[in-house]
C-alpha atoms as a PDB file:
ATOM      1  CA  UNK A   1     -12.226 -46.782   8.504  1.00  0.00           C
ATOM      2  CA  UNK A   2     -12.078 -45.685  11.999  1.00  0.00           C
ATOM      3  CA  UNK A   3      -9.966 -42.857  12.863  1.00  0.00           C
ATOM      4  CA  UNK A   4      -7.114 -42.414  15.474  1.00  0.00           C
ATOM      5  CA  UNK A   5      -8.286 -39.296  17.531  1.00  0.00           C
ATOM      6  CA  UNK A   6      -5.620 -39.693  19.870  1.00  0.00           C
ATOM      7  CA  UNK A   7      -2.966 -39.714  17.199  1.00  0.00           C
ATOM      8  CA  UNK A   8      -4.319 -36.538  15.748  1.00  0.00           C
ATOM      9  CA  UNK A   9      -4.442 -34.070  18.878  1.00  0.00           C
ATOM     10  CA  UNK A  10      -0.540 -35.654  19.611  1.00  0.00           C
ATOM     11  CA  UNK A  11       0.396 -34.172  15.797  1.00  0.00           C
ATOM     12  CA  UNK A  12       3.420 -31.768  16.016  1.00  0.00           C
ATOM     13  CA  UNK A  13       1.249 -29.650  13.478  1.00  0.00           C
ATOM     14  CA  UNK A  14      -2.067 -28.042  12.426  1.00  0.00           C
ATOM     15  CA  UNK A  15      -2.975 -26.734   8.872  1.00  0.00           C
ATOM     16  CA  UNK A  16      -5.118 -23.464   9.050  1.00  0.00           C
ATOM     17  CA  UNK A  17      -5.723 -21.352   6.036  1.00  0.00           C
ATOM     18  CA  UNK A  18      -4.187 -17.507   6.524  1.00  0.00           C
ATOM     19  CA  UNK A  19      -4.330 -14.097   4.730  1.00  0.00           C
ATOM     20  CA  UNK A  20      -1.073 -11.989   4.961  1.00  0.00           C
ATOM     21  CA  UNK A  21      -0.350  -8.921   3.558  1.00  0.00           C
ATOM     22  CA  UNK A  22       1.964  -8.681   0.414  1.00  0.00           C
ATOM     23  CA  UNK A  23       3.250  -5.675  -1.685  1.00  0.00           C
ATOM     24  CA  UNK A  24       1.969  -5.755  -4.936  1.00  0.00           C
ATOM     25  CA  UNK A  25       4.483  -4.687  -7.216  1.00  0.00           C
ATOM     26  CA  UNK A  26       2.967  -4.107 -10.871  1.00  0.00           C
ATOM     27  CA  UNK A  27       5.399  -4.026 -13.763  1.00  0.00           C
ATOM     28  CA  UNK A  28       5.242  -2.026 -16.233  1.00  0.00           C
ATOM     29  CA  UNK A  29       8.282  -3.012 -18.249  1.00  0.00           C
ATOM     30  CA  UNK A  30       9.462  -6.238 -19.370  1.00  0.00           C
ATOM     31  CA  UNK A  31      12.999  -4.246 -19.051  1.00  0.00           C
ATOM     32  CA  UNK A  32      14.860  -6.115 -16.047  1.00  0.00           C
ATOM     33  CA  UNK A  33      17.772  -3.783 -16.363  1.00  0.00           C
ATOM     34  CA  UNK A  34      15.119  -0.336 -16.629  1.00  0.00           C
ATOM     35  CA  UNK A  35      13.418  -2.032 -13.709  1.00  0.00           C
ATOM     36  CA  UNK A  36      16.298  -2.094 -11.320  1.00  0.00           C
ATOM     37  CA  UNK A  37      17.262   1.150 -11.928  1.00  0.00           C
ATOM     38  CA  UNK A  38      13.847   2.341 -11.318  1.00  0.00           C
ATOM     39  CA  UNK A  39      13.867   0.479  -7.860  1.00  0.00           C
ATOM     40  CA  UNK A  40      17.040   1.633  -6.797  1.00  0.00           C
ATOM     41  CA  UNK A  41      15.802   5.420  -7.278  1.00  0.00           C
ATOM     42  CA  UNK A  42      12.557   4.658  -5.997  1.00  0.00           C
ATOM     43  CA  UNK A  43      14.508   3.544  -2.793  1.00  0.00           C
ATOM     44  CA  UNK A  44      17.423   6.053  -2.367  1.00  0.00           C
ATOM     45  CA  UNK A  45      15.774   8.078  -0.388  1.00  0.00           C
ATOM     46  CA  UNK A  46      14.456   5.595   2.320  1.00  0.00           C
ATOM     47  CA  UNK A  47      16.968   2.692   2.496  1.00  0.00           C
ATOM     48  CA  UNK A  48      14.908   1.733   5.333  1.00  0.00           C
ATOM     49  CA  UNK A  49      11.553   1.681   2.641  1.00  0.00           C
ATOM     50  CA  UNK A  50      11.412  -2.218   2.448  1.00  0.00           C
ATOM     51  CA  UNK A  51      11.295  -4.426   5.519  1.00  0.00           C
ATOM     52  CA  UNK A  52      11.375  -7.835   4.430  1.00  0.00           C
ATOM     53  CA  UNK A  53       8.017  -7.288   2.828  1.00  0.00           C
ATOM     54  CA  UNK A  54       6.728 -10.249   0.908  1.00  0.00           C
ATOM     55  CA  UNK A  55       6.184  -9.142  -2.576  1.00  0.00           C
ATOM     56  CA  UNK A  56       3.883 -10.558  -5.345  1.00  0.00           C
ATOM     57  CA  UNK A  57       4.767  -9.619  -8.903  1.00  0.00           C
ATOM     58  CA  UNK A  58       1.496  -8.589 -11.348  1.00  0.00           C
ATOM     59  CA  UNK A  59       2.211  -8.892 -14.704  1.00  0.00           C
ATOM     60  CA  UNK A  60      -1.121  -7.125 -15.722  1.00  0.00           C
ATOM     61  CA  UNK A  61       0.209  -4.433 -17.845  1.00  0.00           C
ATOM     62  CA  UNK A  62       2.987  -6.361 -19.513  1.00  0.00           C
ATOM     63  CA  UNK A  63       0.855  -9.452 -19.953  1.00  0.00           C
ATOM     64  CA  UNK A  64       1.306  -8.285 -23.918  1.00  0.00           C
ATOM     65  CA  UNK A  65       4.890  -7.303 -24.108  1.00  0.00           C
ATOM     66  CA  UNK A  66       7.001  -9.400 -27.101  1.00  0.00           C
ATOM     67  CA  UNK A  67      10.211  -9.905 -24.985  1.00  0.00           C
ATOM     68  CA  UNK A  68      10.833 -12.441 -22.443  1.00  0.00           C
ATOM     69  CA  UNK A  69      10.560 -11.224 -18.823  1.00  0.00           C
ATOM     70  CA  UNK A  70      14.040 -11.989 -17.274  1.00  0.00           C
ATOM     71  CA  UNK A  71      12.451 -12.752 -13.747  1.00  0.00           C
ATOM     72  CA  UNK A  72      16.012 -14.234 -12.741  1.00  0.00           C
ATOM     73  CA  UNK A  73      16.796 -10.435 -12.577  1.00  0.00           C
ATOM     74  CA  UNK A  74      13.804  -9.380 -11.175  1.00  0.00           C
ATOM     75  CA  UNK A  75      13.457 -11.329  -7.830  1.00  0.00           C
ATOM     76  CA  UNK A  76      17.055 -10.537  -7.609  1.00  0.00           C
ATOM     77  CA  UNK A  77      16.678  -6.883  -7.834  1.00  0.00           C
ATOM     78  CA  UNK A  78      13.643  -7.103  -5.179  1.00  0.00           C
ATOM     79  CA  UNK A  79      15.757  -9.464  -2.183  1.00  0.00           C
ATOM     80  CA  UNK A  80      18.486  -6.689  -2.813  1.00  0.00           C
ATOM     81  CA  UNK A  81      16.050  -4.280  -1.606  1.00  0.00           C
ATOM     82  CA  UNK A  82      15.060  -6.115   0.992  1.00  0.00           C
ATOM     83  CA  UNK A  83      11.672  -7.788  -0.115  1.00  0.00           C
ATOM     84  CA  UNK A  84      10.562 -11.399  -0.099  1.00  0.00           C
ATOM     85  CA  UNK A  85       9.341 -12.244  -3.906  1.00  0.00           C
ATOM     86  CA  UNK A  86       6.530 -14.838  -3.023  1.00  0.00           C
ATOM     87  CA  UNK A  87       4.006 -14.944  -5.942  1.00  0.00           C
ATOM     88  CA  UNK A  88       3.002 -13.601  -9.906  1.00  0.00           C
ATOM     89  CA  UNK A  89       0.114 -13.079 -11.246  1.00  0.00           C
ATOM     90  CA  UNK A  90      -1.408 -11.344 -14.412  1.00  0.00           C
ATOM     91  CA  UNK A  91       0.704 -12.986 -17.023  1.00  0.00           C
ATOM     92  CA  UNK A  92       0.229 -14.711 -20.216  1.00  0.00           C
ATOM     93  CA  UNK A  93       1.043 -18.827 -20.374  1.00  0.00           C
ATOM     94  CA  UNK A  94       4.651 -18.238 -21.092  1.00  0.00           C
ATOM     95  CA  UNK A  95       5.193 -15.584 -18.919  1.00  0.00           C
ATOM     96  CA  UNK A  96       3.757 -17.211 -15.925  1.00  0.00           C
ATOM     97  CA  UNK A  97       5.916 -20.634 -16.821  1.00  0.00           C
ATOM     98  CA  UNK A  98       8.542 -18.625 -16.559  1.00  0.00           C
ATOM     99  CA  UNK A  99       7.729 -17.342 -13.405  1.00  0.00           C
ATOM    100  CA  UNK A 100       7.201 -20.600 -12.005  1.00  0.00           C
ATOM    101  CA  UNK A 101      10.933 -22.072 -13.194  1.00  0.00           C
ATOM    102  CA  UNK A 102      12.273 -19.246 -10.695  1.00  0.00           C
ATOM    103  CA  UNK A 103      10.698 -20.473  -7.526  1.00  0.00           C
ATOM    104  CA  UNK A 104       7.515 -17.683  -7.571  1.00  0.00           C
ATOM    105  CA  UNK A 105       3.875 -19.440  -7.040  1.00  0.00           C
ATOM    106  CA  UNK A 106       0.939 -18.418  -9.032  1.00  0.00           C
ATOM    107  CA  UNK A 107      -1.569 -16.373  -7.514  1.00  0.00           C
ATOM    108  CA  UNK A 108      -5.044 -15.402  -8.976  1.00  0.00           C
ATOM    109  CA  UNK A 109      -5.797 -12.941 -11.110  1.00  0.00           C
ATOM    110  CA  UNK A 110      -6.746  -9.158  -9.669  1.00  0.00           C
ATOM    111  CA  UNK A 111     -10.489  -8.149 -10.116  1.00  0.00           C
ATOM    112  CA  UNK A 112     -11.188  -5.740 -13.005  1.00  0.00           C
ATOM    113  CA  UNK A 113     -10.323  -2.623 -12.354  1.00  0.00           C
ATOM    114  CA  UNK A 114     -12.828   0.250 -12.898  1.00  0.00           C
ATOM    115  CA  UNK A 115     -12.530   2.656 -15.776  1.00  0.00           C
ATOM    116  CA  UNK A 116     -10.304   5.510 -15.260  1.00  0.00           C
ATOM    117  CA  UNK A 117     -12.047   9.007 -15.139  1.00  0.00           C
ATOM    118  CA  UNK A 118     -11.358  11.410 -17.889  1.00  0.00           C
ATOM    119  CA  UNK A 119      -8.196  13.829 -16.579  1.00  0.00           C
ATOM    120  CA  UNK A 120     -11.039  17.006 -16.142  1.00  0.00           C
ATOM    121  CA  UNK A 121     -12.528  14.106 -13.700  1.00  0.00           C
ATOM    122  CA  UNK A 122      -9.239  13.227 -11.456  1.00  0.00           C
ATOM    123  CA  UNK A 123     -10.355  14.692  -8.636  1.00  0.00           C
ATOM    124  CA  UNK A 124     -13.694  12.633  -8.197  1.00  0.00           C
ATOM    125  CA  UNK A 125     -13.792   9.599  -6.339  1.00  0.00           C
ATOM    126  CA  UNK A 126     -16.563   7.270  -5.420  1.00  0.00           C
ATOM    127  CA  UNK A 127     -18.253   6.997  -1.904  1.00  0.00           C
ATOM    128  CA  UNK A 128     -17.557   3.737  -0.971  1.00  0.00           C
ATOM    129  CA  UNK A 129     -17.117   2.428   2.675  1.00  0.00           C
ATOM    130  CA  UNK A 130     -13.329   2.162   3.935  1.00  0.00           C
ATOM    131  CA  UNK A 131     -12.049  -1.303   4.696  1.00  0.00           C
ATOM    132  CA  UNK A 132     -12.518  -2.087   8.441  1.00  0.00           C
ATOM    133  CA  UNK A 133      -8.617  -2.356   9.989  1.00  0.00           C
ATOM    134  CA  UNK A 134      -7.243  -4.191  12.848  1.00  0.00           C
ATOM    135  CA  UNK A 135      -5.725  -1.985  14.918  1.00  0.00           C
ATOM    136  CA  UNK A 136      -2.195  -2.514  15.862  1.00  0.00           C
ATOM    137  CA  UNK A 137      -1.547  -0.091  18.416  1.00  0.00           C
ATOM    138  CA  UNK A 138      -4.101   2.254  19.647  1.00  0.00           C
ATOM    139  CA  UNK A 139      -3.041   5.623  21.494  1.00  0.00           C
ATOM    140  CA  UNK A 140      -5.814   6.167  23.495  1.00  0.00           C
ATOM    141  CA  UNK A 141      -6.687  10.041  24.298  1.00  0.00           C
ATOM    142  CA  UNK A 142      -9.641  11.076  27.142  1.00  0.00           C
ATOM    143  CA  UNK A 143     -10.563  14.114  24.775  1.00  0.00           C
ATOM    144  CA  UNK A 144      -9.505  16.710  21.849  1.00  0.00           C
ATOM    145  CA  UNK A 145      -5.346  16.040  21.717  1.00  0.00           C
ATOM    146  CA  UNK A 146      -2.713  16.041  19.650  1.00  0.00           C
ATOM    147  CA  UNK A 147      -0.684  12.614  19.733  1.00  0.00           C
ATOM    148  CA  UNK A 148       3.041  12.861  18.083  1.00  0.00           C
ATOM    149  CA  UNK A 149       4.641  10.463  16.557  1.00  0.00           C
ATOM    150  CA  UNK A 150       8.280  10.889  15.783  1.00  0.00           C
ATOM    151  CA  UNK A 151       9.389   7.173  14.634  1.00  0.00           C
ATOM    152  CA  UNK A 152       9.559   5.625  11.052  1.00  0.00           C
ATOM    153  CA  UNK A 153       6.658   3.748  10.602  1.00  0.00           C
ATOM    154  CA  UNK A 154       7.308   0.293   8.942  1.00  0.00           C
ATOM    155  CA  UNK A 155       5.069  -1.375   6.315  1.00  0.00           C
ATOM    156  CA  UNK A 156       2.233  -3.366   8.250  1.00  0.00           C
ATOM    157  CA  UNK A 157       2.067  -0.572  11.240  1.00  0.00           C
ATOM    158  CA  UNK A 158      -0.659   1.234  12.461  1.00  0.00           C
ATOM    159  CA  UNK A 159      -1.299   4.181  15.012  1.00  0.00           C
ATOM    160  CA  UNK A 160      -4.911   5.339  15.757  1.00  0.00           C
ATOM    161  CA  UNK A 161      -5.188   8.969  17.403  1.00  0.00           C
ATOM    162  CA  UNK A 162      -8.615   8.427  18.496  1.00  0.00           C
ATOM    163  CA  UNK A 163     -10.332  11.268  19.802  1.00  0.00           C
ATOM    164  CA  UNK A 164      -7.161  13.337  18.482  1.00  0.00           C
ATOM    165  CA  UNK A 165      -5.190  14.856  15.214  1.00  0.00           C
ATOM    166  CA  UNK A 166      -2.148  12.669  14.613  1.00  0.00           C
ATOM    167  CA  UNK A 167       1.608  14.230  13.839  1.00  0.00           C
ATOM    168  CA  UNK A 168       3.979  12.111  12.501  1.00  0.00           C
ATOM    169  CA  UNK A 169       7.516  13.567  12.174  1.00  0.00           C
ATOM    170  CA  UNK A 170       8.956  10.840  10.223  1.00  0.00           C
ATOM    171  CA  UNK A 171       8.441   8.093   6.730  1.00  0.00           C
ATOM    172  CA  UNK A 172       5.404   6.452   6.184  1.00  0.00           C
ATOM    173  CA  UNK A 173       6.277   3.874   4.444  1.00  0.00           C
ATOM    174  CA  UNK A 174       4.272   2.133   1.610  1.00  0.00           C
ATOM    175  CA  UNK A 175       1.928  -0.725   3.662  1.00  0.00           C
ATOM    176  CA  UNK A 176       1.974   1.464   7.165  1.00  0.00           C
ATOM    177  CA  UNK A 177      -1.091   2.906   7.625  1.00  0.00           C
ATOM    178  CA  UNK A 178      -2.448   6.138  10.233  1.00  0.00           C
ATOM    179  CA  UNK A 179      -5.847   6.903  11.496  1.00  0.00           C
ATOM    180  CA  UNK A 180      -6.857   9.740  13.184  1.00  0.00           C
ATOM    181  CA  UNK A 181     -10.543  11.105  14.514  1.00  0.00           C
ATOM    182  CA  UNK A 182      -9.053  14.648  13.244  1.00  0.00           C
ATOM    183  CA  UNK A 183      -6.533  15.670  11.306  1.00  0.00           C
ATOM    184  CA  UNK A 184      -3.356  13.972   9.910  1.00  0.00           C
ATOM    185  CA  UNK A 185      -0.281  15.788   9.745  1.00  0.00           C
ATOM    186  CA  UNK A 186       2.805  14.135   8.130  1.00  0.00           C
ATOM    187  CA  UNK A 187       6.026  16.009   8.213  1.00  0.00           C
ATOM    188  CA  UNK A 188       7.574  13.256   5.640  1.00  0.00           C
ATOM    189  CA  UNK A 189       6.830  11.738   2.895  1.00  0.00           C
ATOM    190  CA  UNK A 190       3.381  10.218   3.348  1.00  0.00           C
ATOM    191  CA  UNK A 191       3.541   6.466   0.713  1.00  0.00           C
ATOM    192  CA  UNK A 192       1.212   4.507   3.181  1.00  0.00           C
ATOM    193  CA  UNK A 193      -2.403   4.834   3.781  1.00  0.00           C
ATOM    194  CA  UNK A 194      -3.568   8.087   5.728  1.00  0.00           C
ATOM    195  CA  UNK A 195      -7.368   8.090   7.447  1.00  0.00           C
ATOM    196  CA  UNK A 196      -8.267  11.326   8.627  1.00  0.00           C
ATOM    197  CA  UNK A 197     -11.400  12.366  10.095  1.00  0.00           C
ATOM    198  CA  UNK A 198     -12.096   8.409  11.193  1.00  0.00           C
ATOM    199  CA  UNK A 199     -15.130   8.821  12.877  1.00  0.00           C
ATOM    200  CA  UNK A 200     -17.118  11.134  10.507  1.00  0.00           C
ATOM    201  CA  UNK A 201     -15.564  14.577  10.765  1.00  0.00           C
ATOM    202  CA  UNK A 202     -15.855  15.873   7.240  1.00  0.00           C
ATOM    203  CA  UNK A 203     -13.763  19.176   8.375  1.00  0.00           C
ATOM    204  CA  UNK A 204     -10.911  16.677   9.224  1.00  0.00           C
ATOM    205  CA  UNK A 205      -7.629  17.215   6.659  1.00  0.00           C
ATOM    206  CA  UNK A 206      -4.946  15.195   5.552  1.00  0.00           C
ATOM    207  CA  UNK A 207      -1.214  17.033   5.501  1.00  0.00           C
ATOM    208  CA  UNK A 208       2.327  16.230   4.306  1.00  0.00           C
ATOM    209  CA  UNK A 209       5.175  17.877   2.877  1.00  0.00           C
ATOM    210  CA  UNK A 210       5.871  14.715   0.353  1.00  0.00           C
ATOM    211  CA  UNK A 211       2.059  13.591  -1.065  1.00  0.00           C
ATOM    212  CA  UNK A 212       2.532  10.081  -2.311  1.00  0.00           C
ATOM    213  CA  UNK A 213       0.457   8.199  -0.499  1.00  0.00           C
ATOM    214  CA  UNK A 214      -1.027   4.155  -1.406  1.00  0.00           C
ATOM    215  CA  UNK A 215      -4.576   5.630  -0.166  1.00  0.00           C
ATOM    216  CA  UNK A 216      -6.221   8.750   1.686  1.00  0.00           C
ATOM    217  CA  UNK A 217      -9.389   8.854   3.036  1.00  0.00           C
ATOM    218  CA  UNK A 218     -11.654  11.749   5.210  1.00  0.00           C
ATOM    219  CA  UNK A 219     -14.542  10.761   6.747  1.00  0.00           C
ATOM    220  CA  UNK A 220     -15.251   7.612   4.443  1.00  0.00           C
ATOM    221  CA  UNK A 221     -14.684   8.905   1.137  1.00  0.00           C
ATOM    222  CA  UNK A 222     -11.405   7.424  -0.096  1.00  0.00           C
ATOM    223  CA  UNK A 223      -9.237   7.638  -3.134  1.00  0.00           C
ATOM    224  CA  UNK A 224      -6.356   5.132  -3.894  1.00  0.00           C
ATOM    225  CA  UNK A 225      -3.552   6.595  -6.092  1.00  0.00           C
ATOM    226  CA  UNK A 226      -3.257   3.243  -8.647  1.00  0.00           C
ATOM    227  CA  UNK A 227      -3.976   6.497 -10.874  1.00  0.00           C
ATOM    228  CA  UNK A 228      -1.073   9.439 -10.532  1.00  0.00           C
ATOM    229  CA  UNK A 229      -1.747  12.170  -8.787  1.00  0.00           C
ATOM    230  CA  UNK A 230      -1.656  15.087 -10.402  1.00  0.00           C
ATOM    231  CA  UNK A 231       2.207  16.366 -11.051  1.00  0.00           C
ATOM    232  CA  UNK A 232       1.709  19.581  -8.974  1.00  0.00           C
ATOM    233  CA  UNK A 233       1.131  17.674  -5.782  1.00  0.00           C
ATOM    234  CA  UNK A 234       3.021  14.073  -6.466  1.00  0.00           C
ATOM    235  CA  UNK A 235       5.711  13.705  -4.440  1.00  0.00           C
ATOM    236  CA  UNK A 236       5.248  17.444  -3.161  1.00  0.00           C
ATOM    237  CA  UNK A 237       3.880  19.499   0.057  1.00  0.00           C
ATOM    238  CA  UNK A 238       0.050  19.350   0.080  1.00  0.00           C
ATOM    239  CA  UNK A 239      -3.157  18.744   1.311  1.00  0.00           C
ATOM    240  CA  UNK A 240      -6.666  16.636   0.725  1.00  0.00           C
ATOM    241  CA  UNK A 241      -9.764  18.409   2.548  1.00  0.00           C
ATOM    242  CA  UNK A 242     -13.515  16.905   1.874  1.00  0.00           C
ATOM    243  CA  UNK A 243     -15.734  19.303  -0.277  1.00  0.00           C
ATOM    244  CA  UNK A 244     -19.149  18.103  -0.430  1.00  0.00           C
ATOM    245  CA  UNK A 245     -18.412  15.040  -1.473  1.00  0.00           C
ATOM    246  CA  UNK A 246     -15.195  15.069  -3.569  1.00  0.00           C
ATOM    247  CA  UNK A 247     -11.690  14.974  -2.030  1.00  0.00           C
ATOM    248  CA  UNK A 248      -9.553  18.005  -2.840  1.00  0.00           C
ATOM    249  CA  UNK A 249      -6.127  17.246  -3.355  1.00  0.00           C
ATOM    250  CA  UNK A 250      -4.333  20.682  -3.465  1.00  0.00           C
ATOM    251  CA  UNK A 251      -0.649  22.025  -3.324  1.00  0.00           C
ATOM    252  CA  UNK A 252       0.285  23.901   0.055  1.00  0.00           C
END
C-alpha cells in the first residue's frame, strides 16, 4: 500500500507523546464528606493554593476500605478548589470502575514505596541524587548575592538564585519549586520543593517560618515528607542544615 506523503505533512494535527505534571492527591478516607472538609481547611489559608492544577486521585491506602468511594463528591470537591481531576490509580476492581463511570482515566500503579524508618530513625534519609529540573526562570547573579523574591509562587514555578541565597517573602505553593547555590530563606509557608546549597555547599540551610514542604534538599541529600514531619516543626518556624550526612530538621 503506498502511502500519501503529501497528505500527511498537509494534516491539521500531529500526535506526540507528553509528560505533564499532576498533583497527586492520596486518599486516605473513603469519607467524601470528611474529605471535603479536610480540603477546605487545608485551603483556607491560601485560597490562591490551587491553580487549575491537574490532579490524579491514588487510591493506595484505601484500596481496602468496605464502603463505596463516592467519587461524584470527590472530583466535585477538587474543581471547587480549583483543580482539574484527570486520573485514579491504586484502587481495587470496583473502586477503579467506579472511578471510570465519573469521567477519571486510569493511570498506573505507583512504584513500591520503601519501608518507613523506625520513629528513633526519622531524621535519616538516603543519599540519592536529586532529580535534574528544567529551569523556568533563572536569576542570574555575577557573584555572592542575595536575590528577593516577594511574589506568590504558583505550582509548576521555579526561581534559581545561582551563585546567591534566595528570599522569598511570600507562599510556596505545593508543585513550585526554589533553588538556590546558598541558602533558602522562606518568610511563608514553604509546601513546594526547596533546594538549597545546589551546587554542593553542604553549609547551605533551608529556612521558613511555616515547614511543610513536598521535598527539601542541601547539597544532594534530599528528604520528601510522604512521611510527617515531626509535630514540633510541621507546619511551624524552622530549619534543615546538613550534618555529615543526615538532614537536620530543627525548630527555630
Amino acid at each position: 500500500m503506498a502511502f500519501d506523503t503529501a497528505a500527511q505533512a498537509r494534516t491539521s494535527f500531529d500526535l506526540k507523546s507528553a509528560s505533564l505534571p499532576v498533583v497527586a492527591v492520596v486518599l486516605k478516607t473513603a469519607d467524601a464528606a470528611q474529605f471535603a472538609a479536610d480540603l477546605a481547611r487545608r485551603v483556607a489559608d491560601d485560597p490562591g493554593f490551587f491553580d487549575n492544577d491537574p490532579v490524579l486521585i491514588d487510591l493506595a491506602l484505601v484500596r481496602e476500605a468496605p464502603e463505596p468511594i463516592d467519587f461524584a463528591a470527590i472530583t466535585a470537591q477538587l474543581r471547587r478548589h480549583s483543580t482539574l481531576p484527570v486520573a485514579v490509580r491504586g484502587g481495587n476492581a470496583t473502586q477503579m470502575a467506579a472511578a471510570r463511570a465519573v469521567g477519571l482515566a486510569a493511570a498506573p500503579d505507583a512504584p513500591p514505596a520503601r519501608a518507613e524508618a523506625p520513629a528513633a530513625e526519622m531524621r535519616e534519609v538516603i543519599r540519592e541524587v536529586v532529580h535534574e529540573v528544567e529551569v523556568v526562570r533563572e536569576v542570574p547573579i555575577p557573584g555572592p548575592g542575595t536575590v528577593v523574591v516577594d511574589k506568590p509562587l504558583r505550582s509548576g514555578q521555579q526561581v534559581y538564585a545561582r551563585g546567591a541565597d534566595l528570599v522569598v517573602m511570600a507562599v510556596v505553593s505545593f508543585g513550585a519549586e526554589v533553588i538556590a547555590d546558598g541558602n533558602i530563606h522562606v518568610y511563608a509557608p514553604l509546601r513546594g520543593r526547596a533546594i538549597a546549597g545546589a551546587r554542593g555547599n553542604t553549609g547551605a540551610r533551608i529556612f521558613s517560618t511555616c515547614l511543610e514542604p513536598q521535598l527539601v534538599s542541601i547539597a544532594g541529600i534530599y528528604r520528601t515528607t510522604e512521611t510527617e514531619l515531626p509535630a514540633d516543626v510541621r507546619g511551624k518556624p524552622a530549619q534543615v542544615r546538613l550534618e555529615g550526612e543526615k538532614l537536620i530538621i530543627e525548630p527555630l
